[in-house]
PDB file of N, CA and C in Angstrom:
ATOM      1  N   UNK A   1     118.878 115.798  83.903  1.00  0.00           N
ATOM      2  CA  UNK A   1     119.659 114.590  83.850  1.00  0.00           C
ATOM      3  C   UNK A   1     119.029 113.633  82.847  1.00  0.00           C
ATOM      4  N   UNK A   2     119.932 113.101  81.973  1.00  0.00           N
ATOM      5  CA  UNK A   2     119.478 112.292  80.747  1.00  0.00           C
ATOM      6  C   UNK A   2     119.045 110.615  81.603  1.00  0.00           C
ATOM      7  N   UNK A   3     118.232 110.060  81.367  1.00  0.00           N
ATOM      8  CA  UNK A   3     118.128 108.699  81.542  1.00  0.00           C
ATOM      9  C   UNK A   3     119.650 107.590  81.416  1.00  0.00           C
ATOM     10  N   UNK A   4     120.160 106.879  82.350  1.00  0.00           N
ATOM     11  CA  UNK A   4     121.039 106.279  81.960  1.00  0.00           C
ATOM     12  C   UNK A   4     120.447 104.652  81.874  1.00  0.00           C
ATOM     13  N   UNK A   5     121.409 103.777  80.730  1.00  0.00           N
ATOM     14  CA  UNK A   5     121.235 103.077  80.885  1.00  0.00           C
ATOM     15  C   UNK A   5     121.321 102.025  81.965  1.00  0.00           C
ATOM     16  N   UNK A   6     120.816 100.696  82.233  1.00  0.00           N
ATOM     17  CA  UNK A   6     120.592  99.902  83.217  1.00  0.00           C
ATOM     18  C   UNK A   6     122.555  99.654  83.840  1.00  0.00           C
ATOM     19  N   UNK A   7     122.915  99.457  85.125  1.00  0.00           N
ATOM     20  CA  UNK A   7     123.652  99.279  85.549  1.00  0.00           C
ATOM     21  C   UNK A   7     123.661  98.172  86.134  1.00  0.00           C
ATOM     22  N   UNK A   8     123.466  96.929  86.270  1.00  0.00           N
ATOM     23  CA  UNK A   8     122.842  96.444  87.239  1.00  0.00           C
ATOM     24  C   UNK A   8     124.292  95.873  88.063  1.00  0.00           C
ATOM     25  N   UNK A   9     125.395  96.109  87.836  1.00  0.00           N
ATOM     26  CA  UNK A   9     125.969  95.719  88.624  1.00  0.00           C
ATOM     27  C   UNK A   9     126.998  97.086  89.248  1.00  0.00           C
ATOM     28  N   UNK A  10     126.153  98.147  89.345  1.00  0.00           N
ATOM     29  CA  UNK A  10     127.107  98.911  89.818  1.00  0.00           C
ATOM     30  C   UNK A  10     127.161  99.097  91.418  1.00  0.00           C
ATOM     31  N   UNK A  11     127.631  99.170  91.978  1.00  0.00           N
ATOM     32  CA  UNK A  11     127.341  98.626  93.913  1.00  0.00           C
ATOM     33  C   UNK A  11     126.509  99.618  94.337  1.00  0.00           C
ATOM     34  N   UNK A  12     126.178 100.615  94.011  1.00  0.00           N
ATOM     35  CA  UNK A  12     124.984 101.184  94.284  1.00  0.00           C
ATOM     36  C   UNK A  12     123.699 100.158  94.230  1.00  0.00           C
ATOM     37  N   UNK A  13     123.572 100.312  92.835  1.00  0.00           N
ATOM     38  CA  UNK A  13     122.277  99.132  92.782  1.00  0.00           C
ATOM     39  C   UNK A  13     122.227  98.050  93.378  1.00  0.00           C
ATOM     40  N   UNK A  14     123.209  97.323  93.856  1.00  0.00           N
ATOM     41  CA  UNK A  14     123.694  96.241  94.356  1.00  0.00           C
ATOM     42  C   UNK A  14     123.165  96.074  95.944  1.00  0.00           C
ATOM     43  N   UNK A  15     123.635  97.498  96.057  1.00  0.00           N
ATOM     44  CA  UNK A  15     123.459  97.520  97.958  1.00  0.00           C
ATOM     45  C   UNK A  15     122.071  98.059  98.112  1.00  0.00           C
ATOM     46  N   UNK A  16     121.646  98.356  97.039  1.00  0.00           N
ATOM     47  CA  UNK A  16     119.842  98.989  96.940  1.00  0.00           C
ATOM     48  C   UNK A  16     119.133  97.655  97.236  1.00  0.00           C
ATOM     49  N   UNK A  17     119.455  96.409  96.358  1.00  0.00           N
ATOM     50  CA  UNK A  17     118.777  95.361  96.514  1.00  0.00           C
ATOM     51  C   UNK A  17     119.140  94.618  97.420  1.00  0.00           C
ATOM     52  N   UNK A  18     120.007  94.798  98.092  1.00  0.00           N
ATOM     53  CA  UNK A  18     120.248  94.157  99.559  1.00  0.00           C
ATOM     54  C   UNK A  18     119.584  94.295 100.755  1.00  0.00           C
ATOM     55  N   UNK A  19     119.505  96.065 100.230  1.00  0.00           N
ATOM     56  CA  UNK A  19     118.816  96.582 101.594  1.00  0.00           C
ATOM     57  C   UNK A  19     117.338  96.223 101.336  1.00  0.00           C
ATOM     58  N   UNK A  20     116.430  96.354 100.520  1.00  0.00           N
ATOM     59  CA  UNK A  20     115.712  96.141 100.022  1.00  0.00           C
ATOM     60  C   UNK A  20     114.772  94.294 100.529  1.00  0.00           C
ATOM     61  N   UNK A  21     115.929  93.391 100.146  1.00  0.00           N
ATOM     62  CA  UNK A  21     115.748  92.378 100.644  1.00  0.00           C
ATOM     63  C   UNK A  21     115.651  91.927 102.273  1.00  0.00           C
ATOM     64  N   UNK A  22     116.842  92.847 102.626  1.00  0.00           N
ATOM     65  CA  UNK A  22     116.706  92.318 103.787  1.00  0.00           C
ATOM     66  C   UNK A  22     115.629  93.049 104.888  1.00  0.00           C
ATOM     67  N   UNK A  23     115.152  94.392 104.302  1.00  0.00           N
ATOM     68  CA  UNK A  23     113.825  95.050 104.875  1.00  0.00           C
ATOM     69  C   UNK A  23     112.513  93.741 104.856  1.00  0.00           C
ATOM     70  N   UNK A  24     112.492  93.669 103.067  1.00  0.00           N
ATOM     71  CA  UNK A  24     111.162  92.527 103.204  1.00  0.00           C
ATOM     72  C   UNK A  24     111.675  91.521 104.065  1.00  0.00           C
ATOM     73  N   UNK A  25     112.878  90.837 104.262  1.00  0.00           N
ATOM     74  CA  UNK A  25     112.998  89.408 105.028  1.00  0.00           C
ATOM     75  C   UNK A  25     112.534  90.144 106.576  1.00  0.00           C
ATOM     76  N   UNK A  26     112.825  91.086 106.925  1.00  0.00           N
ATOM     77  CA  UNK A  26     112.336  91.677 108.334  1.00  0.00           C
ATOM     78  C   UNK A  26     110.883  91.538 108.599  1.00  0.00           C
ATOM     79  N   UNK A  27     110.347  92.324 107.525  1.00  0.00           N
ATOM     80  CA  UNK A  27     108.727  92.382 107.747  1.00  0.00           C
ATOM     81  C   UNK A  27     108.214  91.064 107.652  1.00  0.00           C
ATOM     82  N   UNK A  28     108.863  90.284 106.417  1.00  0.00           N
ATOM     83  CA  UNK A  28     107.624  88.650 106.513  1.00  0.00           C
ATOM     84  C   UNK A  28     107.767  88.209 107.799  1.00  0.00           C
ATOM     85  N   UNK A  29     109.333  88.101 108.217  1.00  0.00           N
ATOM     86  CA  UNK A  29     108.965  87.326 109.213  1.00  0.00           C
ATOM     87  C   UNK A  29     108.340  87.801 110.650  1.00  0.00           C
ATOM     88  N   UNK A  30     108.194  88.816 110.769  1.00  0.00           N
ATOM     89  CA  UNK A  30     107.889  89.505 111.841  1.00  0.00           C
ATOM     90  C   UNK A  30     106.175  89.160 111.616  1.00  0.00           C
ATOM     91  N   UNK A  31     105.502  89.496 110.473  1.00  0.00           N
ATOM     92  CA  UNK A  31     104.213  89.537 110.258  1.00  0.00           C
ATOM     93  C   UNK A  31     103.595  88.079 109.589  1.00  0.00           C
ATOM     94  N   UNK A  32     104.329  87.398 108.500  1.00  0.00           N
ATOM     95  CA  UNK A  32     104.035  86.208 108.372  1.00  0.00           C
ATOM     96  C   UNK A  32     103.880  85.082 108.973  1.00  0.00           C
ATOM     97  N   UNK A  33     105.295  84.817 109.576  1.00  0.00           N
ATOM     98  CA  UNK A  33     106.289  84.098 110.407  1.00  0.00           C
ATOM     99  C   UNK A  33     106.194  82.652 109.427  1.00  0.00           C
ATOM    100  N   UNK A  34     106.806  82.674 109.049  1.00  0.00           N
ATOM    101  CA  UNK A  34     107.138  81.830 107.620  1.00  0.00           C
ATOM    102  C   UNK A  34     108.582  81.517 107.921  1.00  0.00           C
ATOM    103  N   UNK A  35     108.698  80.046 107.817  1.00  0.00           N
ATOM    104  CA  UNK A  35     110.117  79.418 108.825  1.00  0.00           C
ATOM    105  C   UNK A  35     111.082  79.782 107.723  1.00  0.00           C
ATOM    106  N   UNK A  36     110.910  79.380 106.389  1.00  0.00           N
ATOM    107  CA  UNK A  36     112.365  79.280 105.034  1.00  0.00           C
ATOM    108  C   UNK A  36     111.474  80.573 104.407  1.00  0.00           C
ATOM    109  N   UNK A  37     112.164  81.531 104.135  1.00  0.00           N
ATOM    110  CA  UNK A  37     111.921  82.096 102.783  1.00  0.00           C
ATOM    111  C   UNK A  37     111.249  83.270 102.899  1.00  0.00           C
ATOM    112  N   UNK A  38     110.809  83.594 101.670  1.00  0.00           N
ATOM    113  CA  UNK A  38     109.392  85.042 102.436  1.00  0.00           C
ATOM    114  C   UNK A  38     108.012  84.485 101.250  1.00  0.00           C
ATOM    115  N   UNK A  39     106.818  84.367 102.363  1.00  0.00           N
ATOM    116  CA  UNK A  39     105.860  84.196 102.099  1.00  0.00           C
ATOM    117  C   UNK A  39     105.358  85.094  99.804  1.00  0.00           C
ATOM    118  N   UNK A  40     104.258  84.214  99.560  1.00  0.00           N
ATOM    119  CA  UNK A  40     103.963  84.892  98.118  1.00  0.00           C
ATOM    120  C   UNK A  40     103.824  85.824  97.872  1.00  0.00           C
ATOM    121  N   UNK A  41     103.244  86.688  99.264  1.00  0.00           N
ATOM    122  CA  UNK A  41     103.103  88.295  99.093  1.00  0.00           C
ATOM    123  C   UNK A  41     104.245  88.873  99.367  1.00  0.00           C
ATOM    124  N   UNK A  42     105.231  88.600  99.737  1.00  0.00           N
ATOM    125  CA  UNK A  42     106.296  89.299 100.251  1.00  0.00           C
ATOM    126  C   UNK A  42     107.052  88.891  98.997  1.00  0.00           C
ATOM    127  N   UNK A  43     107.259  87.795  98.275  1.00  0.00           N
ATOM    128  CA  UNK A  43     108.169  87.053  97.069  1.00  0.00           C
ATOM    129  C   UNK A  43     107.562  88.108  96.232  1.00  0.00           C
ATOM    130  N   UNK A  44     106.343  88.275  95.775  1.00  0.00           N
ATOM    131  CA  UNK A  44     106.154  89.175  94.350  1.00  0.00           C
ATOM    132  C   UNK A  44     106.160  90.426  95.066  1.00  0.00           C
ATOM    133  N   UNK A  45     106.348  91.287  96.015  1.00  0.00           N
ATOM    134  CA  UNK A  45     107.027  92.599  96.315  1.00  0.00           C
ATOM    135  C   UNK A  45     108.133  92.820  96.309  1.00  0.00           C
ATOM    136  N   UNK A  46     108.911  91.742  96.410  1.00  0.00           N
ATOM    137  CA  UNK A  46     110.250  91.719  96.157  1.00  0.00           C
ATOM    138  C   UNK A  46     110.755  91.778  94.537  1.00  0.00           C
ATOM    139  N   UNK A  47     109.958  91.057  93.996  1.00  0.00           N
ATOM    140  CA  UNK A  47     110.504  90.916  92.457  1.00  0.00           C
ATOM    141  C   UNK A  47     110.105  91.721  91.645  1.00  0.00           C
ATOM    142  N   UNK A  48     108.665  92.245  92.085  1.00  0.00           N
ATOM    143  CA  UNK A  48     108.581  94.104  91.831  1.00  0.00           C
ATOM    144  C   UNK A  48     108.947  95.023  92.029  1.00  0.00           C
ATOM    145  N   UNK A  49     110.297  94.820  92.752  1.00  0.00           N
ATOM    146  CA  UNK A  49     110.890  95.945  93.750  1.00  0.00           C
ATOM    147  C   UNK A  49     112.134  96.206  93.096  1.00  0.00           C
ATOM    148  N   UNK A  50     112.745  94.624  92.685  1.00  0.00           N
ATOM    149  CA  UNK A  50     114.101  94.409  92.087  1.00  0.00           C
ATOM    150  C   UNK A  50     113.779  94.667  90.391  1.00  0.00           C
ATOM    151  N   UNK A  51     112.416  94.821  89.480  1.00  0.00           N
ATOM    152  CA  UNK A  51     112.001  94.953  88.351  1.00  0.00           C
ATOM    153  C   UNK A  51     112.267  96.569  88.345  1.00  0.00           C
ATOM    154  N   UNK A  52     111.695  97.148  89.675  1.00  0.00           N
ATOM    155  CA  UNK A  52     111.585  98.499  89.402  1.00  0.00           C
ATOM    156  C   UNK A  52     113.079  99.398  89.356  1.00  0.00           C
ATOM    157  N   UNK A  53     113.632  98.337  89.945  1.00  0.00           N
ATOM    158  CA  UNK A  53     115.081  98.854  90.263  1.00  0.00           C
ATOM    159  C   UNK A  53     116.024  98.891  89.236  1.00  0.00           C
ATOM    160  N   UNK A  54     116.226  97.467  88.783  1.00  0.00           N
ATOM    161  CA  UNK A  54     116.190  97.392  87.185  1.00  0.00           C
ATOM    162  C   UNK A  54     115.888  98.805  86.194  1.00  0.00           C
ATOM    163  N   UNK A  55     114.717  98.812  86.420  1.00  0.00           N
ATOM    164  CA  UNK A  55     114.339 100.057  85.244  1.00  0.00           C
ATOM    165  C   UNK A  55     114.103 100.998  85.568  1.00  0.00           C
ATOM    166  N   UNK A  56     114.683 101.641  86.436  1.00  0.00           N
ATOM    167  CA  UNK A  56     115.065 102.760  87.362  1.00  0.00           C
ATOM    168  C   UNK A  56     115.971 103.549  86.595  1.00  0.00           C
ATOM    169  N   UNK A  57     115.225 104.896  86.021  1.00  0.00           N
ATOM    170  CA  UNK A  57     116.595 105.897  84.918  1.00  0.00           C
ATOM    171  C   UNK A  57     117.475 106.419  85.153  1.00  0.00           C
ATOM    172  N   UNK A  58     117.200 106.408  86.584  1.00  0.00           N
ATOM    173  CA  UNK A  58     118.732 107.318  87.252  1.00  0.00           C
ATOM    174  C   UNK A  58     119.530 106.253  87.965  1.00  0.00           C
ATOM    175  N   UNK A  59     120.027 105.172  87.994  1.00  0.00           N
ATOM    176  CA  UNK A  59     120.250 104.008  88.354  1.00  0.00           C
ATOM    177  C   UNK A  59     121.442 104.230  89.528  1.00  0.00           C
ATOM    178  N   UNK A  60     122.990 104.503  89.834  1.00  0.00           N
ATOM    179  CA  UNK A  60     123.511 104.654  91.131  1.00  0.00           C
ATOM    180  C   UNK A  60     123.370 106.289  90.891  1.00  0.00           C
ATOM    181  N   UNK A  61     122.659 107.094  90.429  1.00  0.00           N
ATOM    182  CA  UNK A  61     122.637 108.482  91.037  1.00  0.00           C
ATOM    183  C   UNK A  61     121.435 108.766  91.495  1.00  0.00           C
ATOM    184  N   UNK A  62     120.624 107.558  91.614  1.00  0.00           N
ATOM    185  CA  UNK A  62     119.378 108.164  92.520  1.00  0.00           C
ATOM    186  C   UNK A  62     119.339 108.181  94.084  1.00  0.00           C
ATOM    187  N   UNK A  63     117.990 108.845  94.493  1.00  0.00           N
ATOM    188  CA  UNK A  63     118.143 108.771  95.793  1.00  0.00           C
ATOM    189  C   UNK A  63     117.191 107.911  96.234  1.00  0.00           C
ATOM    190  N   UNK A  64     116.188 107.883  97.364  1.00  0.00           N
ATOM    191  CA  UNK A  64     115.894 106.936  97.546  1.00  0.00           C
ATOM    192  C   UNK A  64     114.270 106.410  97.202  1.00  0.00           C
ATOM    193  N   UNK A  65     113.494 105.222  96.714  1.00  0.00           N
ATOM    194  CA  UNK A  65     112.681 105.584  95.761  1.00  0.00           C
ATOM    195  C   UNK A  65     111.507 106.637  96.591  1.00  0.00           C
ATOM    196  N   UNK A  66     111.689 106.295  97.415  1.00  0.00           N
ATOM    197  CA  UNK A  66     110.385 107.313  98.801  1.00  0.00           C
ATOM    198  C   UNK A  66     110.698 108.694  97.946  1.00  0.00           C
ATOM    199  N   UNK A  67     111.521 109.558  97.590  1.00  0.00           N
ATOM    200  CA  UNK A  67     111.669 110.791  97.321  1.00  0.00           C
ATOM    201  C   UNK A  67     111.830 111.033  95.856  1.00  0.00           C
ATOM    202  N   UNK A  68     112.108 109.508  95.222  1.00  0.00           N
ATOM    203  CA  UNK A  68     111.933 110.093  93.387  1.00  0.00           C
ATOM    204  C   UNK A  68     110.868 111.090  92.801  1.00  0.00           C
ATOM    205  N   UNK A  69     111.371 111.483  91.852  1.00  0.00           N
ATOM    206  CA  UNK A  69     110.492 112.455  91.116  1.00  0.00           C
ATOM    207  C   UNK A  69     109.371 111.977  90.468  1.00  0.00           C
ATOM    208  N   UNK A  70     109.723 110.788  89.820  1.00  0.00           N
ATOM    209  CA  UNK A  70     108.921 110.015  88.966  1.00  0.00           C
ATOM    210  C   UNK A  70     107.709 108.660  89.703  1.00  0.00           C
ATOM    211  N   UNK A  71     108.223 108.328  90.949  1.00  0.00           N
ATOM    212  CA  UNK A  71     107.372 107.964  91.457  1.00  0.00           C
ATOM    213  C   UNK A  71     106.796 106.394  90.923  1.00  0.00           C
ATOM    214  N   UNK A  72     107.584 105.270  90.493  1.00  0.00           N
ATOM    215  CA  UNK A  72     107.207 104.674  89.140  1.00  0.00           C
ATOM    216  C   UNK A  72     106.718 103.354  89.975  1.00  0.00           C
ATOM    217  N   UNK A  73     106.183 103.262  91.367  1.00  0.00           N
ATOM    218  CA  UNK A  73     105.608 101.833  91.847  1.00  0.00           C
ATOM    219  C   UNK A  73     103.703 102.369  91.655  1.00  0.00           C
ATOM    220  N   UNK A  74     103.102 101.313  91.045  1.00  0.00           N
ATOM    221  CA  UNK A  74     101.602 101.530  91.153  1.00  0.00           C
ATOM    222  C   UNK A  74     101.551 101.842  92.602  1.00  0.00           C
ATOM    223  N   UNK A  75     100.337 102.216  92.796  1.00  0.00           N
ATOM    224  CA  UNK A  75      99.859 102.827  94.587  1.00  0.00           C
ATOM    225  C   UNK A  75      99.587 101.850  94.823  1.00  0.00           C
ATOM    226  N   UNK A  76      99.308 100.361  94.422  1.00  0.00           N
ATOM    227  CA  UNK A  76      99.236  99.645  95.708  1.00  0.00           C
ATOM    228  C   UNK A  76     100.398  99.001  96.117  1.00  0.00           C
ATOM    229  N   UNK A  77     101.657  98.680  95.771  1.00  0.00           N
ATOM    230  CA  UNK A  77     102.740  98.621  95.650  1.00  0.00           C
ATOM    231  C   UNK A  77     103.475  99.588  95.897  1.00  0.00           C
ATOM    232  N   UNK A  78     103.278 100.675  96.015  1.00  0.00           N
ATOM    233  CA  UNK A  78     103.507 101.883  96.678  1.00  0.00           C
ATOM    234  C   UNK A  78     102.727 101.698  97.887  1.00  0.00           C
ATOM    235  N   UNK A  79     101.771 101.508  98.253  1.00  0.00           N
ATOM    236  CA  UNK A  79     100.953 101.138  99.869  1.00  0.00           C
ATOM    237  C   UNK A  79     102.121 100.058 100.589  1.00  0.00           C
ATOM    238  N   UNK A  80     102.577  98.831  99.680  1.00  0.00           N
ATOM    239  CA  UNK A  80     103.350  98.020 100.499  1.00  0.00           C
ATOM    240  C   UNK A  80     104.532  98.377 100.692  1.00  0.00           C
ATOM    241  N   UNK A  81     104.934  99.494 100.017  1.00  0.00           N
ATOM    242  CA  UNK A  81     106.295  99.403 100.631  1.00  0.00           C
ATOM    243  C   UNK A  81     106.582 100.412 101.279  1.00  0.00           C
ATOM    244  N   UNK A  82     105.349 101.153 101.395  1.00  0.00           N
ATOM    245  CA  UNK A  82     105.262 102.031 102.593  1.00  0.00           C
ATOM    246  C   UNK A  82     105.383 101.444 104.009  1.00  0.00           C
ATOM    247  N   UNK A  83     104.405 100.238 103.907  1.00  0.00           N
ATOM    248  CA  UNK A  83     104.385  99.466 105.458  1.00  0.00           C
ATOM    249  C   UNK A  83     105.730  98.620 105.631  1.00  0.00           C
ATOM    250  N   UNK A  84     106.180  98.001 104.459  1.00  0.00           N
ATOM    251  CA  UNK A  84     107.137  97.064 104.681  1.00  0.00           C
ATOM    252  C   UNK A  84     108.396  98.197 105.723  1.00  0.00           C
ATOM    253  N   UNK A  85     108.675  99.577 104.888  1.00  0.00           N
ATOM    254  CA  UNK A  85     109.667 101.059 104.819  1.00  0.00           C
ATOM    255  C   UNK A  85     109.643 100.812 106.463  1.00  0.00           C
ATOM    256  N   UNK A  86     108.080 101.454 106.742  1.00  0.00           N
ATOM    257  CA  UNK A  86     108.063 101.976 108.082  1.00  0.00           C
ATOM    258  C   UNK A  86     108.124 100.997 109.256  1.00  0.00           C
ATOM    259  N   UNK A  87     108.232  99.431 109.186  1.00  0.00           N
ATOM    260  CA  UNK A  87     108.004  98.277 109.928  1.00  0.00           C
ATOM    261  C   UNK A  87     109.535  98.308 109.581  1.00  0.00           C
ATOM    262  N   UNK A  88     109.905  97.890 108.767  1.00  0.00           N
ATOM    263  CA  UNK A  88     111.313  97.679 108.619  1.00  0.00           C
ATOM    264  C   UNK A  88     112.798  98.605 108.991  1.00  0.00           C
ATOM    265  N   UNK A  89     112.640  99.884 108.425  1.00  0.00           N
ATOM    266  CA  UNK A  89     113.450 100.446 108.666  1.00  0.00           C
ATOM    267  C   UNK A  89     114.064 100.493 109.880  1.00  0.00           C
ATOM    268  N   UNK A  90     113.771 101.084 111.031  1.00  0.00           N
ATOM    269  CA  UNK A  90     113.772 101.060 112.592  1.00  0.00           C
ATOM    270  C   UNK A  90     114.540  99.633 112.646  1.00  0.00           C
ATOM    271  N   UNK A  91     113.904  98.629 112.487  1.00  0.00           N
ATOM    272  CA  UNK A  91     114.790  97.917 112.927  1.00  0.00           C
ATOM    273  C   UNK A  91     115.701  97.111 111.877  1.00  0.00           C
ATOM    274  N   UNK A  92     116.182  97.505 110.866  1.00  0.00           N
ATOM    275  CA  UNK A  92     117.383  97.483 110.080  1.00  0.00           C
ATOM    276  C   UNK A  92     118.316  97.799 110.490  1.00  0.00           C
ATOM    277  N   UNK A  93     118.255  99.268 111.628  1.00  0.00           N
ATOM    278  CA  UNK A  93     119.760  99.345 112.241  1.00  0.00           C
ATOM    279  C   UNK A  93     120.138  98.490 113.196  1.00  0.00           C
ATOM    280  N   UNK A  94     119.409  97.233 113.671  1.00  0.00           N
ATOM    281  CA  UNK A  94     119.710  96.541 114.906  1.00  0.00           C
ATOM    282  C   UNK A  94     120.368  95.518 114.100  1.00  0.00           C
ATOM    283  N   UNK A  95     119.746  95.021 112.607  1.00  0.00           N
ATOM    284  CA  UNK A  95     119.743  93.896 112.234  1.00  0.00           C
ATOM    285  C   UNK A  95     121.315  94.463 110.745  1.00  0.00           C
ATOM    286  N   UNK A  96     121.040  94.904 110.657  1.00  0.00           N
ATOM    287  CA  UNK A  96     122.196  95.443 109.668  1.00  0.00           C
ATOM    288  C   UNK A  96     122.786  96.911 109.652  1.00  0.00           C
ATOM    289  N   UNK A  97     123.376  97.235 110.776  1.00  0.00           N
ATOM    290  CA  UNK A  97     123.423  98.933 110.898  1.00  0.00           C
ATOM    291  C   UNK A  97     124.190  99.562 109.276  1.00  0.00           C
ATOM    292  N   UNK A  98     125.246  98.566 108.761  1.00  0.00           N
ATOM    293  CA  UNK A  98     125.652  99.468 107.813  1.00  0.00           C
ATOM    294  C   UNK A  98     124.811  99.643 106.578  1.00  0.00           C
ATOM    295  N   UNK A  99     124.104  98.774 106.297  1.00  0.00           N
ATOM    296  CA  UNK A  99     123.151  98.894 105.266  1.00  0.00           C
ATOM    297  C   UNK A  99     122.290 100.350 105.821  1.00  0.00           C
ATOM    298  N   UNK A 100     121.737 100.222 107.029  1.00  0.00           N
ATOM    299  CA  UNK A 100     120.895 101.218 107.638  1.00  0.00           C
ATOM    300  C   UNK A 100     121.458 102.273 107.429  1.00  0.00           C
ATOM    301  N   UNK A 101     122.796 102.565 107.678  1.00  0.00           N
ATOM    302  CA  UNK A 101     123.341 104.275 107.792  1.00  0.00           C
ATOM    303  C   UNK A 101     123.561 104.350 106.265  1.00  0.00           C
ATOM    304  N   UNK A 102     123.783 103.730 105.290  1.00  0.00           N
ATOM    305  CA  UNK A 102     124.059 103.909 103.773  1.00  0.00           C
ATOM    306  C   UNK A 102     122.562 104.419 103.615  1.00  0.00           C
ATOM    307  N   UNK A 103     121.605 103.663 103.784  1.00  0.00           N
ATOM    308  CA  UNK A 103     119.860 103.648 103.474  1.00  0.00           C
ATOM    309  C   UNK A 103     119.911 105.464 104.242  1.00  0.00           C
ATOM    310  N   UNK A 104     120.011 105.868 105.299  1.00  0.00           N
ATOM    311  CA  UNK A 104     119.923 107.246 105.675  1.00  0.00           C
ATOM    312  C   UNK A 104     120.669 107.889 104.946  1.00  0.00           C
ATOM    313  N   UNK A 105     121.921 107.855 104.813  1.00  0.00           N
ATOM    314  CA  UNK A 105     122.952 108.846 103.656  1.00  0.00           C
ATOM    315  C   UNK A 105     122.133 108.997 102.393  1.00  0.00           C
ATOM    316  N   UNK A 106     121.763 107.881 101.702  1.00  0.00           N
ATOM    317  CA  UNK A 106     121.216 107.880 100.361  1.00  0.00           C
ATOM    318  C   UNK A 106     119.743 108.790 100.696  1.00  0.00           C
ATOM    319  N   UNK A 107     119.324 108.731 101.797  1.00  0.00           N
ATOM    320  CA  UNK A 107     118.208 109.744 102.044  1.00  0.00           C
ATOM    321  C   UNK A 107     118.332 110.984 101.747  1.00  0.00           C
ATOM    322  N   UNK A 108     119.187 111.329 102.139  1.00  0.00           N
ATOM    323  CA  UNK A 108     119.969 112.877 102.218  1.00  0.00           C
ATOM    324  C   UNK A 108     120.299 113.374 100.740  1.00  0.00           C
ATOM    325  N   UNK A 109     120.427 112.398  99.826  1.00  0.00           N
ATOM    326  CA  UNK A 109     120.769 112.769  98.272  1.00  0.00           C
ATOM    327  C   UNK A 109     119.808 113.715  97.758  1.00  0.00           C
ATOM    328  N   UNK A 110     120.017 114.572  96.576  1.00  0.00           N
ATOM    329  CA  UNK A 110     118.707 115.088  96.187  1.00  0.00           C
ATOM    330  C   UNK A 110     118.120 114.335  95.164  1.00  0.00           C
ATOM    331  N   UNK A 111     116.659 114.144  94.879  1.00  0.00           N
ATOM    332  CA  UNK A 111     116.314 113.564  94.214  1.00  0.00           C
ATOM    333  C   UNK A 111     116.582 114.121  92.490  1.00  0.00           C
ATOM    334  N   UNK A 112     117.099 113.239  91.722  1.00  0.00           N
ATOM    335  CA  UNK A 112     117.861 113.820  90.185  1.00  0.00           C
ATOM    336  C   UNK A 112     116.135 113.696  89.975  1.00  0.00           C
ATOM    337  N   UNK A 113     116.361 114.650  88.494  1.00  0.00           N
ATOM    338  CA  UNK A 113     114.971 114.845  87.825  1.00  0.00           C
ATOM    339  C   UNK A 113     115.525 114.647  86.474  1.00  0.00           C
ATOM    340  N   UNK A 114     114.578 114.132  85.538  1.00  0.00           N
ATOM    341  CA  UNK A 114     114.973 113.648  84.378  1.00  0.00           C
ATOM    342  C   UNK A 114     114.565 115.043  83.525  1.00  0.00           C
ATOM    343  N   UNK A 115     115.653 114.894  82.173  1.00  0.00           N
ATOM    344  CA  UNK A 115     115.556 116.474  81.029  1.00  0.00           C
ATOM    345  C   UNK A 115     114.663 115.861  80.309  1.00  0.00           C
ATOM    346  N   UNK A 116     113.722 116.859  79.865  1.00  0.00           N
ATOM    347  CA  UNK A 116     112.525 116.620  78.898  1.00  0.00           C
ATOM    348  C   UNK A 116     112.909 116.667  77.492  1.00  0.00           C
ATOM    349  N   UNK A 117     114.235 117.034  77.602  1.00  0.00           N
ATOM    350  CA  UNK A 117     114.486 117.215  75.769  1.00  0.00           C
ATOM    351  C   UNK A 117     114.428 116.145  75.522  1.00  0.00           C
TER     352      UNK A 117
END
């Protein structure tokens, strides 16, 4: 699969950064407890999250970043959104089930791999 260019408004990507957001708004407040907003560590995981998404090559034909090929968050940023994933997810279906069952479907995708030509 060739790299496509950026989509950013295709509702794939759209509902990526929704779900996305509303995982981190789960975890700050559960772990921060920060009354407006999400705390600085949770704000720059977010805007690293929505950067990566952005420049994401397979943009609505990917699956989900846990299973990409390419793997493109540094490991410690990869560490957080492991915890944010596993704190959050579970209870995404209480707090937004349809985002949640889209977030499982998109699980199920296979992960595209990019052509070396």
């Amino acid at each position: 699969m060739k790299p496509q260019p950026p989509n950013l408004t295709h509702k794939r990507m759209v509902r990526e950064k929704k779900t996305i957001t509303y995982m981190i708004d789960i975890y700050c407040q559960a772990h921060h407890k920060i009354n407006n907003g999400l705390c600085v560590e949770c704000k720059q995981f977010k805007d690293y999250a929505f950067l990566r998404l952005d420049k994401c090559p397979f943009q609505d034909k990917k699956s989900v970043c846990g299973k990409c090929t390419i793997q493109c968050y540094k490991p410690d940023m990869k560490q957080q959104a492991h915890k944010i994933m596993s704190y959050s997810g579970p209870r995404l279906l209480l707090h937004h089930p349809i985002l949640a069952l889209h977030h499982l479907w998109d699980k199920r995708r296979k992960a595209p791999v990019i052509d070396k030509k």
